[in-house]
Protein backbone atom coordinates (compact mmCIF):
# COMPACT_ATOMS: atom_id res chain seq x y z
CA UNK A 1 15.84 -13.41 26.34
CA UNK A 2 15.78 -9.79 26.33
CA UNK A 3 13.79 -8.45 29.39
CA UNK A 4 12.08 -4.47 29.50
CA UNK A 5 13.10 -2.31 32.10
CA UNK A 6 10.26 -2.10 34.61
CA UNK A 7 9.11 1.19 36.33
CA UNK A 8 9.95 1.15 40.20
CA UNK A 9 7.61 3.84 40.85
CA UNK A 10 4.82 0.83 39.00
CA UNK A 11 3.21 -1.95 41.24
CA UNK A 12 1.86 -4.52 39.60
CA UNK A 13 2.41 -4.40 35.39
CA UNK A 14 -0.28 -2.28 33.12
CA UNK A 15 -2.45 -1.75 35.84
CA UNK A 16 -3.76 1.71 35.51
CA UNK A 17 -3.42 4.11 39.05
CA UNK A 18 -4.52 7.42 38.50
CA UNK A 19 -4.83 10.20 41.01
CA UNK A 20 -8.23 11.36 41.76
CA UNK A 21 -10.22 13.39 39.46
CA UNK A 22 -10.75 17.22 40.13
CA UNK A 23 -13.91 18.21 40.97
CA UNK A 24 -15.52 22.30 40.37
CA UNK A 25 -15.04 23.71 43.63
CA UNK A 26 -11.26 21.67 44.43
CA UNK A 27 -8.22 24.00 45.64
CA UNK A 28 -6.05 22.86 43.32
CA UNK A 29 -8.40 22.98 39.82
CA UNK A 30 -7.62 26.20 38.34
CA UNK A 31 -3.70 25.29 38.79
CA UNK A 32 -3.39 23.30 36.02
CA UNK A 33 0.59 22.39 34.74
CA UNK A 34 2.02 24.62 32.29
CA UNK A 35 4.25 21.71 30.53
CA UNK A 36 3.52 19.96 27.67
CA UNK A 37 0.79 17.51 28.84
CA UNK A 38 -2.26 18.70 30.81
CA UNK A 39 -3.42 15.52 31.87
CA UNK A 40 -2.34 13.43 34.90
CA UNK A 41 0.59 10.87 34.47
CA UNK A 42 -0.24 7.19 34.13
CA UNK A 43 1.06 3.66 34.25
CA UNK A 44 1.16 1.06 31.42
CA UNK A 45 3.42 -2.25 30.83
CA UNK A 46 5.54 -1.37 33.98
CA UNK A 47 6.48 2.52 32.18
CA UNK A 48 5.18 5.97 33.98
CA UNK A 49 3.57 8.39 31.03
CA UNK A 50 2.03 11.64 30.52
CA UNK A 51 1.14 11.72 26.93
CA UNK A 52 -2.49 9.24 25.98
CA UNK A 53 -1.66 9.66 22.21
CA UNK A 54 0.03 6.37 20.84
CA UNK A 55 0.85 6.98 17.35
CA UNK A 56 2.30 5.05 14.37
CA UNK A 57 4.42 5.40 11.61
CA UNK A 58 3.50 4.34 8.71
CA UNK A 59 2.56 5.95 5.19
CA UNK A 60 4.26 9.59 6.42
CA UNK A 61 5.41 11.49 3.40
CA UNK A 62 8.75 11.73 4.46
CA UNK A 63 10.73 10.47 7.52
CA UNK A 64 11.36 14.49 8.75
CA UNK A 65 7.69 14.94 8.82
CA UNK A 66 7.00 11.67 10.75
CA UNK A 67 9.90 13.14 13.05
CA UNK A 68 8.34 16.07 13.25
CA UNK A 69 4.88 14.85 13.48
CA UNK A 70 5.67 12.71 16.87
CA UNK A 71 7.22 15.67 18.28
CA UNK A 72 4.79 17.85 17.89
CA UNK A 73 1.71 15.20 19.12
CA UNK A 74 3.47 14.70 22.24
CA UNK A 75 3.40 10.82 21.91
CA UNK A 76 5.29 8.88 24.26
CA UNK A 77 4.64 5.92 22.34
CA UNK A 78 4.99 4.77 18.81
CA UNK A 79 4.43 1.68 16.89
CA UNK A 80 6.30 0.22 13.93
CA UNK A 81 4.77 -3.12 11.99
CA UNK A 82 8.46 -5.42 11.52
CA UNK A 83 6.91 -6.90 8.57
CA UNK A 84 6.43 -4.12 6.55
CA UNK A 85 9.42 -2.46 7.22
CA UNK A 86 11.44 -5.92 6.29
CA UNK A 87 8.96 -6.27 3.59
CA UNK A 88 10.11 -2.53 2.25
CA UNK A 89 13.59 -3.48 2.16
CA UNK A 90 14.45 -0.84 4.83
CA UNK A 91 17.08 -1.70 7.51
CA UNK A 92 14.81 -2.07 10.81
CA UNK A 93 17.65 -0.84 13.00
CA UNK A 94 17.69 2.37 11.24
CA UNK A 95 14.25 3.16 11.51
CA UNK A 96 14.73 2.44 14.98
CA UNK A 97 17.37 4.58 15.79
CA UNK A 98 15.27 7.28 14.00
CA UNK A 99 12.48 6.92 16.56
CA UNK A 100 14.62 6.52 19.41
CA UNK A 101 16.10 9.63 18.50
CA UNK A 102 12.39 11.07 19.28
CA UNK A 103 12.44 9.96 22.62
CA UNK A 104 9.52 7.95 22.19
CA UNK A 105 9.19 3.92 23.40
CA UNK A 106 8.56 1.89 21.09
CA UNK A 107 5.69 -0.52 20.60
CA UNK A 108 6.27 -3.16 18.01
CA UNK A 109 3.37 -4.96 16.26
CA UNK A 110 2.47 -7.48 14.34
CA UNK A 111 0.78 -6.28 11.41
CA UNK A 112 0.36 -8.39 8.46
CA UNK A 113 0.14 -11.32 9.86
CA UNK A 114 -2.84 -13.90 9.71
CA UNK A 115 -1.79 -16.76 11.92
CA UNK A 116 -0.78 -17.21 15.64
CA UNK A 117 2.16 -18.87 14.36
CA UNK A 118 3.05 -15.79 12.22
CA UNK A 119 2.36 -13.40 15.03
CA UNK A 120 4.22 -15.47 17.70
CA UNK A 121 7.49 -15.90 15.29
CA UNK A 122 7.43 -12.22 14.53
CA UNK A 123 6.86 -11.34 17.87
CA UNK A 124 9.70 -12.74 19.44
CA UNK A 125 12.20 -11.45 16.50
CA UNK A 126 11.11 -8.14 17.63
CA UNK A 127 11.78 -8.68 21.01
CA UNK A 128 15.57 -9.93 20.05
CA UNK A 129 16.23 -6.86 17.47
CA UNK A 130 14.16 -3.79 19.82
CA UNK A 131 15.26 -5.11 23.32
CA UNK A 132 11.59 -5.03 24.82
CA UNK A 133 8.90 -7.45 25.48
CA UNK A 134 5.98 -4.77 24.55
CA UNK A 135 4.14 -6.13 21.56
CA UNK A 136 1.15 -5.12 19.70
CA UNK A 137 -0.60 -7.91 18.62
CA UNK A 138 -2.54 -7.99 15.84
CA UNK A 139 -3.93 -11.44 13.66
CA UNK A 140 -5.75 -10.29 10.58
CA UNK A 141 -8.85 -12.61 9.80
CA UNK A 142 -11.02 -10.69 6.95
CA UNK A 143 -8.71 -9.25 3.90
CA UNK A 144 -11.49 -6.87 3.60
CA UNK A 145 -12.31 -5.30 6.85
CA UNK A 146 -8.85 -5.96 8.65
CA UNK A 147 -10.96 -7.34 11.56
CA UNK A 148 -9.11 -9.43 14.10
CA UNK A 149 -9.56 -13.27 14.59
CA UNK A 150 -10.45 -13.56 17.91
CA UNK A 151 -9.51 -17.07 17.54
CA UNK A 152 -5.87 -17.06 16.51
CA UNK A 153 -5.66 -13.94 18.22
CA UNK A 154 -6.62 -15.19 21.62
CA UNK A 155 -4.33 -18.30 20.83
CA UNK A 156 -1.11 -16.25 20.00
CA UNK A 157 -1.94 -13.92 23.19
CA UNK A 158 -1.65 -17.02 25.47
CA UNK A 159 1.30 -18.18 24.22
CA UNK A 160 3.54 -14.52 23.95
CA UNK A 161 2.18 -14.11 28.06
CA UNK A 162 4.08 -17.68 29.12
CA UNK A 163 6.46 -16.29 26.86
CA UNK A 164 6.85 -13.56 29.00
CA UNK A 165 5.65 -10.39 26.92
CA UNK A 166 3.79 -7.33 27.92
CA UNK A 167 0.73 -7.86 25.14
CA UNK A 168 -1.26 -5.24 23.48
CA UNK A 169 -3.90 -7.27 21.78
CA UNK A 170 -5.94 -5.42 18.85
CA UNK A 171 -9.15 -6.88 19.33
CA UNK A 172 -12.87 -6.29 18.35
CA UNK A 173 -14.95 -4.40 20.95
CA UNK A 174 -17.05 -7.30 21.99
CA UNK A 175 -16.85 -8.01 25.95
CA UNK A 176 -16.71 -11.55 26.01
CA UNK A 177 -13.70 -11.82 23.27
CA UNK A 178 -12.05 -9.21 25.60
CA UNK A 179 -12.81 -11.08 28.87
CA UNK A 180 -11.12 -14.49 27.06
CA UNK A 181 -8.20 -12.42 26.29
CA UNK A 182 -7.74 -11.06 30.27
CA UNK A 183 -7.99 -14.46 31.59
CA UNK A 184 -5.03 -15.47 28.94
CA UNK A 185 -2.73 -12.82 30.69
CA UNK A 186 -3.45 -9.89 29.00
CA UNK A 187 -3.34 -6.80 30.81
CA UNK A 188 -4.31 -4.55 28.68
CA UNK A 189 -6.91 -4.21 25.69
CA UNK A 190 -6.73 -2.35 22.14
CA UNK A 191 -10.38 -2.52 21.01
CA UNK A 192 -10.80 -1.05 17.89
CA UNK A 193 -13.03 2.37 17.06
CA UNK A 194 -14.09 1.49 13.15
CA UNK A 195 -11.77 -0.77 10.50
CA UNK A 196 -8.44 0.00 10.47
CA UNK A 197 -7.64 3.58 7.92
CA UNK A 198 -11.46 3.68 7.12
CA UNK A 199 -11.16 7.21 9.16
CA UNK A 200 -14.86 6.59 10.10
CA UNK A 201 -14.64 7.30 14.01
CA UNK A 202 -16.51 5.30 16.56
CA UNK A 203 -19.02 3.08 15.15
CA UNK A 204 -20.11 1.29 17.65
CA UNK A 205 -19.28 3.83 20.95
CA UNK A 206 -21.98 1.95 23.30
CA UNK A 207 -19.53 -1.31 22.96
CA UNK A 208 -16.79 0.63 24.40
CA UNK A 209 -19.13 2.52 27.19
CA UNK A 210 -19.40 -1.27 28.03
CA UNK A 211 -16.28 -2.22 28.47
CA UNK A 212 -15.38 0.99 30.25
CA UNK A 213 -18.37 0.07 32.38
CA UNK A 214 -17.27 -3.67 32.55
CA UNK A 215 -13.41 -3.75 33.12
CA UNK A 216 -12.69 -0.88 35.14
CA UNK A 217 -9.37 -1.77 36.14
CA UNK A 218 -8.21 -2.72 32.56
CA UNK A 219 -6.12 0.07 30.38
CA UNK A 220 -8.39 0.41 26.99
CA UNK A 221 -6.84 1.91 24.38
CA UNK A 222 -9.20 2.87 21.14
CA UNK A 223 -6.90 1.92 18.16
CA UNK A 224 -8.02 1.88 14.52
CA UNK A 225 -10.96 3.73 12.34
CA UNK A 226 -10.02 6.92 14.12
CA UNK A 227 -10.63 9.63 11.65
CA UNK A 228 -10.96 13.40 13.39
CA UNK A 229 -9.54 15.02 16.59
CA UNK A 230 -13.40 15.11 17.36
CA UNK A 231 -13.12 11.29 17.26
CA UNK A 232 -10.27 10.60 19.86
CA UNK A 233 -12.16 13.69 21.90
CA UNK A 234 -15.77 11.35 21.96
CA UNK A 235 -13.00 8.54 23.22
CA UNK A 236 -11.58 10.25 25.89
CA UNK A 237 -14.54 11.79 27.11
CA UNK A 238 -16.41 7.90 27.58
CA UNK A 239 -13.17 7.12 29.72
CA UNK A 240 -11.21 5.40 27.63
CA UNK A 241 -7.26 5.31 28.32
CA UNK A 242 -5.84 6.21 25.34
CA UNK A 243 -6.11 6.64 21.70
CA UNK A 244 -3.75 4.91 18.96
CA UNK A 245 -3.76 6.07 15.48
CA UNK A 246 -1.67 6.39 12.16
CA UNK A 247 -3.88 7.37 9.07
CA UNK A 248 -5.69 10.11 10.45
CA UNK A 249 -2.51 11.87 10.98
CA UNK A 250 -0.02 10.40 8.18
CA UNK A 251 -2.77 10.87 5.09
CA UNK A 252 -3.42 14.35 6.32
CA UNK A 253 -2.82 18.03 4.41
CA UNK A 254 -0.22 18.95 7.16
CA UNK A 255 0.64 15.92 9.60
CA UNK A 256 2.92 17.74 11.55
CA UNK A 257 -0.59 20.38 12.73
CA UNK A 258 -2.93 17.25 12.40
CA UNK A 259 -1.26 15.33 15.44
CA UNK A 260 -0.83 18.87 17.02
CA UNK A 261 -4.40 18.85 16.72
CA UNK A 262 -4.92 15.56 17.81
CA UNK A 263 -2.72 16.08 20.85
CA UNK A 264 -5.09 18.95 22.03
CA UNK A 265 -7.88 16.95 21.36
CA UNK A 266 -6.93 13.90 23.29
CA UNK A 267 -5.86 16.05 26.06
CA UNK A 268 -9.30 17.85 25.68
CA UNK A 269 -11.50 14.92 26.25
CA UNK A 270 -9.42 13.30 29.05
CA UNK A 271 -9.74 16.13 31.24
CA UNK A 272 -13.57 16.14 30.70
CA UNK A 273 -13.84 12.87 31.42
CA UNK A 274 -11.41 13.71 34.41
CA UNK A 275 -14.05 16.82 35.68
CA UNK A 276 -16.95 14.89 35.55
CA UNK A 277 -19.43 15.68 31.80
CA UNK A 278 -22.72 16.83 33.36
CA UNK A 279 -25.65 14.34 32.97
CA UNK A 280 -28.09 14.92 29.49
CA UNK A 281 -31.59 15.76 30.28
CA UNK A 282 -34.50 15.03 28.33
CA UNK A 283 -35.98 18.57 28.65
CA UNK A 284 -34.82 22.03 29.16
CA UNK A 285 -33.34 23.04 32.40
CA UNK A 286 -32.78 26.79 33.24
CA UNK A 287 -29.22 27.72 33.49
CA UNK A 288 -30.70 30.55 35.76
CA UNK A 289 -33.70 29.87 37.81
CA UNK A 290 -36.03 32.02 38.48
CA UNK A 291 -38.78 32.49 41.49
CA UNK A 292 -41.95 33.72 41.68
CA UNK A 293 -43.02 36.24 39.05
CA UNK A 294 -40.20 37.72 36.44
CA UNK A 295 -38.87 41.05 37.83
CA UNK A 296 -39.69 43.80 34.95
CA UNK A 297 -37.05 46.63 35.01
């Protein structure tokens, strides 16, 4: 079997190790890099990135503006669903070499299927054809909503970690599935914002405060439902990892300036997050205090 290529500058896989966050008043705040990403690098399946914006790839209107579309959000990751692709009748090594002409890494998933067995077969013929034991897993269990069965999903988890892959479950945002799916070897969690392409945002943002809150240690990674930059910024901003999405930027106007758009936006809410969102009050609090009696000029 195939094996990834594992950071050295990583200890211990997916485990997230950021540096500090700035504070108002710190030497070093106002000096903020100049590059393309303005947030602080992180660690994820054993690889060292800057970017938080994990997009896909499907539905683009063209495969120049899905080129241009990941090079202009930034993303350091990118996911293609095998299935589909087989299912389209494209060659899978082509649209491969496409992407890795990006730059990007490549996070294969599982989309489309509806069993553990499915998802376990299809994972593993990704790892043979893409050389890499990432995998996003995801086990459809409502034809309607595209939610996940935790069920299936937690079985086909357990069985891809003996088999030695770095998993990226797509689960619901519910604690205790997510807790079952840690103590099966995942390291990392993809809870999802809203159904998958409904665009709606987060639905249900006090589940995720909870497992920010909960798992501290765990990389969470919003994927699905997102439907505005606004969206990935209220993601960011409750301390959330990173933000996957496809619709939002493939079924827009202009991709190529949506995922520019995104890009800020993600970047926007991490370093918020990062400096520390001032506490909401129930009243009004004076931006400038005053003492005594008003001074009349």
């Amino acid at each position: 079997m195939s094996q990834q290529r594992k950071d050295p500058t990583v200890v211990g896989s997916a485990q997230v190790k950021e540096e500090p966050a700035q504070r108002a008043g710190d030497t070093e705040q106002s000096r903020l890099p100049s590059g393309r990403s303005v947030t602080s690098p992180w660690h994820i399946g054993g690889r060292t990135l800057t970017s938080r914006f994990f997009l896909g790839t499907a539905s683009y209107p063209s495969p120049q503006v899905l080129q241009e579309a990941i090079a202009t959000s930034g993303a350091q990751v990118v996911t293609m669903g095998l299935r589909r692709q087989l299912a389209a009748g494209g060659e899978p090594g082509e649209f491969f070499a496409m992407v890795q002409a990006t730059g990007a890494n490549l996070l294969p998933n599982t989309a489309g299927c509806h069993t553990a067995r499915e998802a376990i077969t299809l994972a593993h013929m990704a790892r043979e054809l893409f050389d890499t034991t990432w995998i996003k897993l995801e086990v459809v269990g409502d034809a309607h909503t595209l939610q996940p069965d935790p069920f299936e999903l937690l079985a086909a988890a357990a069985q891809l970690v003996k088999d030695g892959f770095e998993v990226f479950p797509y689960c619901m945002d519910d604690l205790v599935s997510c807790q079952r799916l840690l103590d099966a070897g995942c390291n990392i969690l993809m809870p999802w914002g809203a159904p998958i392409g409904s665009g709606q945002g987060l639905v249900n943002p006090g589940a995720l405060r909870t497992l920010r809150a909960r798992l501290p240690g765990v990389p969470l990674i919003v994927d699905a439902g997102i439907g505005s930059p606004a969206d990935a910024v209220q993601a960011m901003e409750l301390g959330l990892d990173a933000v996957l999405l496809n619709s939002a930027v493939a079924h827009a106007v202009d991709p190529v300036r949506m995922a520019h758009a995104f890009k800020l936006g993600i970047e926007s809410g991490r370093l918020a997050f990062e400096a520390g969102i001032m506490a909401r009050q129930d009243m009004a609090v004076a931006s400038t205090p005053v003492a005594g009696h008003p001074i009349l000029l």
